[in-house]
N, C-alpha and C. Protein backbone atom coordinates (compact mmCIF):
# COMPACT_ATOMS: atom_id res chain seq x y z
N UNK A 1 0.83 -1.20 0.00
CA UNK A 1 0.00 0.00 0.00
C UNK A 1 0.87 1.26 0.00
N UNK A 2 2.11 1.34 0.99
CA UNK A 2 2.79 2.80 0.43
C UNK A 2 3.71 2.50 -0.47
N UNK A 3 4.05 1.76 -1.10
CA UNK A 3 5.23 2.07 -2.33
C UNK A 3 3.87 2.44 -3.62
N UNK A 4 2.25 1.98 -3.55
CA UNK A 4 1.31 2.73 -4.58
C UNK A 4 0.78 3.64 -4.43
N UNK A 5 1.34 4.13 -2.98
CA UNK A 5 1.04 5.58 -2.56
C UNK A 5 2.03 6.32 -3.16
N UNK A 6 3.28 6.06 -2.62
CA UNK A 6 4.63 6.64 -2.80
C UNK A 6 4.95 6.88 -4.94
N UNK A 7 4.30 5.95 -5.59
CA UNK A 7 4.20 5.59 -6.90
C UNK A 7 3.09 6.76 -7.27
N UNK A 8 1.87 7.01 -6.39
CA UNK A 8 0.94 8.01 -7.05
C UNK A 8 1.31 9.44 -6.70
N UNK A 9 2.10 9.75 -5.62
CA UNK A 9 3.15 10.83 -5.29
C UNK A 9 4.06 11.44 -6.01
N UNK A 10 5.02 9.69 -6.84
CA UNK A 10 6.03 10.35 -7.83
C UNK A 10 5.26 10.97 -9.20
N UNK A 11 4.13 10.18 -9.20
CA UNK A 11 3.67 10.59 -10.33
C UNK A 11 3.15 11.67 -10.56
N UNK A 12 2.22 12.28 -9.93
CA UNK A 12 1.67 13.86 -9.56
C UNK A 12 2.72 14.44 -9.24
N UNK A 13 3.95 14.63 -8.51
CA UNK A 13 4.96 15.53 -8.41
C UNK A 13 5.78 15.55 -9.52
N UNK A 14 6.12 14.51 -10.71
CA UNK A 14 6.10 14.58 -11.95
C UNK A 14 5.42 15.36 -12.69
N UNK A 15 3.91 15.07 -13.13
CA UNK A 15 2.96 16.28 -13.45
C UNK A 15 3.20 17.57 -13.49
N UNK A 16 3.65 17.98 -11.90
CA UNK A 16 3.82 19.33 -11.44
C UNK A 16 4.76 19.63 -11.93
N UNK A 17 5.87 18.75 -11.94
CA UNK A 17 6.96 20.05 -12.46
C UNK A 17 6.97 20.13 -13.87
N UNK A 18 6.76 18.42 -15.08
CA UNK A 18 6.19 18.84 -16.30
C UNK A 18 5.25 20.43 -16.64
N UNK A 19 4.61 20.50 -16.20
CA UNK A 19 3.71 21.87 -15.92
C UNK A 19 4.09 22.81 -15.27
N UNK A 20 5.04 23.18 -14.75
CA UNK A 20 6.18 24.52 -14.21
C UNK A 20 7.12 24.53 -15.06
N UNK A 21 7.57 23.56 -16.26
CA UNK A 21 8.61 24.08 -16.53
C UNK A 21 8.97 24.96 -17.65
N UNK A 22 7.46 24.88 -18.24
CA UNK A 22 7.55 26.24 -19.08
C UNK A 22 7.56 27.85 -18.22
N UNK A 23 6.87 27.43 -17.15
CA UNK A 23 6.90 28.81 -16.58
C UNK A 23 7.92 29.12 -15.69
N UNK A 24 8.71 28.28 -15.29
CA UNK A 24 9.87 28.33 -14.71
C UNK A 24 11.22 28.76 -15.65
N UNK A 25 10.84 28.43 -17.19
CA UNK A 25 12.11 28.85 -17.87
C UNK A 25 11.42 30.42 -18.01
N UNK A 26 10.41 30.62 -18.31
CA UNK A 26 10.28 31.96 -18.87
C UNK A 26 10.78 32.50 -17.28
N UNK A 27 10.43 32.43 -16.39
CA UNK A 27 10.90 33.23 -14.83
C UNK A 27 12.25 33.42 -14.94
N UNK A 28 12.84 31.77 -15.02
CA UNK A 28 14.33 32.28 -15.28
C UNK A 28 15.05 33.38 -16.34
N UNK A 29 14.50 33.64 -17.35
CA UNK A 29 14.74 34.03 -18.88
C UNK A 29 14.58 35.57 -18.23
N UNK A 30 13.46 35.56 -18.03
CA UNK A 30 13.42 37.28 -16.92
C UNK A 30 14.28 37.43 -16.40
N UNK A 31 14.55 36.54 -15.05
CA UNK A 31 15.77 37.10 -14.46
C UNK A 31 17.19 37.45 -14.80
N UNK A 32 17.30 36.84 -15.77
CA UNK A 32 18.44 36.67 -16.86
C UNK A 32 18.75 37.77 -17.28
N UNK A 33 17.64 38.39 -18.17
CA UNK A 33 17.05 39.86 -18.84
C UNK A 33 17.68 41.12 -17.30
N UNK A 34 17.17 40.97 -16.51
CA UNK A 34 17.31 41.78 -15.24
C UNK A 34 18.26 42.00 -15.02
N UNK A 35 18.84 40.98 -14.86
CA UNK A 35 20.39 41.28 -14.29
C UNK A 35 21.51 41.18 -15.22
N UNK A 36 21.21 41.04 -16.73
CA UNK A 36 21.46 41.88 -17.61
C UNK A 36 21.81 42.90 -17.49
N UNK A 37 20.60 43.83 -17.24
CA UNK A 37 20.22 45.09 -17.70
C UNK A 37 20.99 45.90 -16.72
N UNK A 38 20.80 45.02 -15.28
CA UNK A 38 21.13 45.54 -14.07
C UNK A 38 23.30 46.02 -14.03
N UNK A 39 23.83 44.74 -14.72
CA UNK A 39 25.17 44.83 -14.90
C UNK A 39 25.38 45.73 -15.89
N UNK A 40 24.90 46.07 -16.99
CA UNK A 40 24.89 47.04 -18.32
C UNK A 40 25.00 48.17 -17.11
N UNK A 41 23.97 48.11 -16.66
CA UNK A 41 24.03 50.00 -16.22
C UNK A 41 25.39 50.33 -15.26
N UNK A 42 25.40 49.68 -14.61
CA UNK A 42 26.66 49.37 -13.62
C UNK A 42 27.45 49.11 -14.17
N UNK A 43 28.33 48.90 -15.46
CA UNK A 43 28.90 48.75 -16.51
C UNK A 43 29.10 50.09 -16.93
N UNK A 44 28.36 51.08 -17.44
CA UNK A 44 27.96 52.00 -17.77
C UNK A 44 28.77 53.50 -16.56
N UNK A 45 28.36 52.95 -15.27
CA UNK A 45 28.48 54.21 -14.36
C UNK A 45 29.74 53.95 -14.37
N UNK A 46 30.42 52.44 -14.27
CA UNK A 46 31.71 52.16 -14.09
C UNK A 46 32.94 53.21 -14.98
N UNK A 47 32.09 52.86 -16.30
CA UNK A 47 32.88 53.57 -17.49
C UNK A 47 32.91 55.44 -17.48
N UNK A 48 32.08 55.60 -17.08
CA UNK A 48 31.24 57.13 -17.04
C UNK A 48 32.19 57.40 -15.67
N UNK A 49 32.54 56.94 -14.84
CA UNK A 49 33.73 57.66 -13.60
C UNK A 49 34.91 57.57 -14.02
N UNK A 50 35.44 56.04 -14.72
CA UNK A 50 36.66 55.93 -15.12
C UNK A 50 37.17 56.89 -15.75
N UNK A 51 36.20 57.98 -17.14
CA UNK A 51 36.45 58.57 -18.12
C UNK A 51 36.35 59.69 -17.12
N UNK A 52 35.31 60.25 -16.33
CA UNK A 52 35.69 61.50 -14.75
C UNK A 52 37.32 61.70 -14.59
N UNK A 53 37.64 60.51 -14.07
CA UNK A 53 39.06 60.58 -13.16
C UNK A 53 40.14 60.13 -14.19
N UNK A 54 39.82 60.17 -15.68
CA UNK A 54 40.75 60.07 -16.57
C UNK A 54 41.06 61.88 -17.19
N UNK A 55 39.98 62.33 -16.71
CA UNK A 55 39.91 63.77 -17.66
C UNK A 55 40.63 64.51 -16.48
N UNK A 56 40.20 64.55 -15.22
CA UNK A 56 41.05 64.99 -13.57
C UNK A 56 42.06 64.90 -14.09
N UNK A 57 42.69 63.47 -14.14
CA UNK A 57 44.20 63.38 -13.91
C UNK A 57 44.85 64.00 -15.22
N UNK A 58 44.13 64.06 -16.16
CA UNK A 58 44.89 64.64 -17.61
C UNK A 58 45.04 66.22 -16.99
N UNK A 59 44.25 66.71 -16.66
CA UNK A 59 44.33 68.44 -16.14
C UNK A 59 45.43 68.29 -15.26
N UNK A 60 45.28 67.46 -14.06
CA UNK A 60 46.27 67.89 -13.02
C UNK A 60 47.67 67.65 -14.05
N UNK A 61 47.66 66.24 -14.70
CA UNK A 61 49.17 66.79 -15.92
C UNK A 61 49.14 67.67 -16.52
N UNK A 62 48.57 68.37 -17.18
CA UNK A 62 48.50 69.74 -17.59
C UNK A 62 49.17 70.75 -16.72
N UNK A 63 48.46 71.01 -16.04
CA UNK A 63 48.86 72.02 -14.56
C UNK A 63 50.42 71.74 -14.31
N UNK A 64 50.77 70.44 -14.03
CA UNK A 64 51.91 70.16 -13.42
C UNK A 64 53.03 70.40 -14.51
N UNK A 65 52.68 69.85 -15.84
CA UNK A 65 53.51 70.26 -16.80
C UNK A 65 53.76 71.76 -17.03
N UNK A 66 52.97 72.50 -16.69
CA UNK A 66 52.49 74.06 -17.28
C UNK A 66 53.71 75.09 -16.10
N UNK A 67 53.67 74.02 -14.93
CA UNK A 67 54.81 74.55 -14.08
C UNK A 67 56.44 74.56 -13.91
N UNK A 68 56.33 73.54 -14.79
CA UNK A 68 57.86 72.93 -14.80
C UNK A 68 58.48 73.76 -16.18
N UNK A 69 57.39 74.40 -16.92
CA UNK A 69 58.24 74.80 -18.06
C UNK A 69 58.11 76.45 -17.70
């Protein structure tokens, strides 16, 4: 009696996830998309300070050169 319990268990918890797993890839596929988008931008600010403290330090060489001559 429980291994045709345990047998009608595997089988319906089979079912279930057959039937989540389309909606489980699209969930994943989102999150995917997200944190994508999420690293792009942060990608983005990364580049956008680097090019800040690239233009700084070019002036302060400027300046420093502008003294020595």
């Amino acid at each position: 009696m429980v291994s045709k319990f345990k047998a009608q268990e595997l089988e319906i918890n089979k079912k279930m996830v057959e039937s989540d797993t389309p909606k489980k890839k699209k969930l994943q596929k989102h999150i995917v998309v997200q944190v994508a988008r999420e690293l792009e931008g942060e990608m983005a600010r990364d580049a956008q300070r680097m090019n800040e403290q690239i233009a700084r330090d070019a002036e302060i060489a400027r300046i420093h050169a502008e003294e020595e001559l």
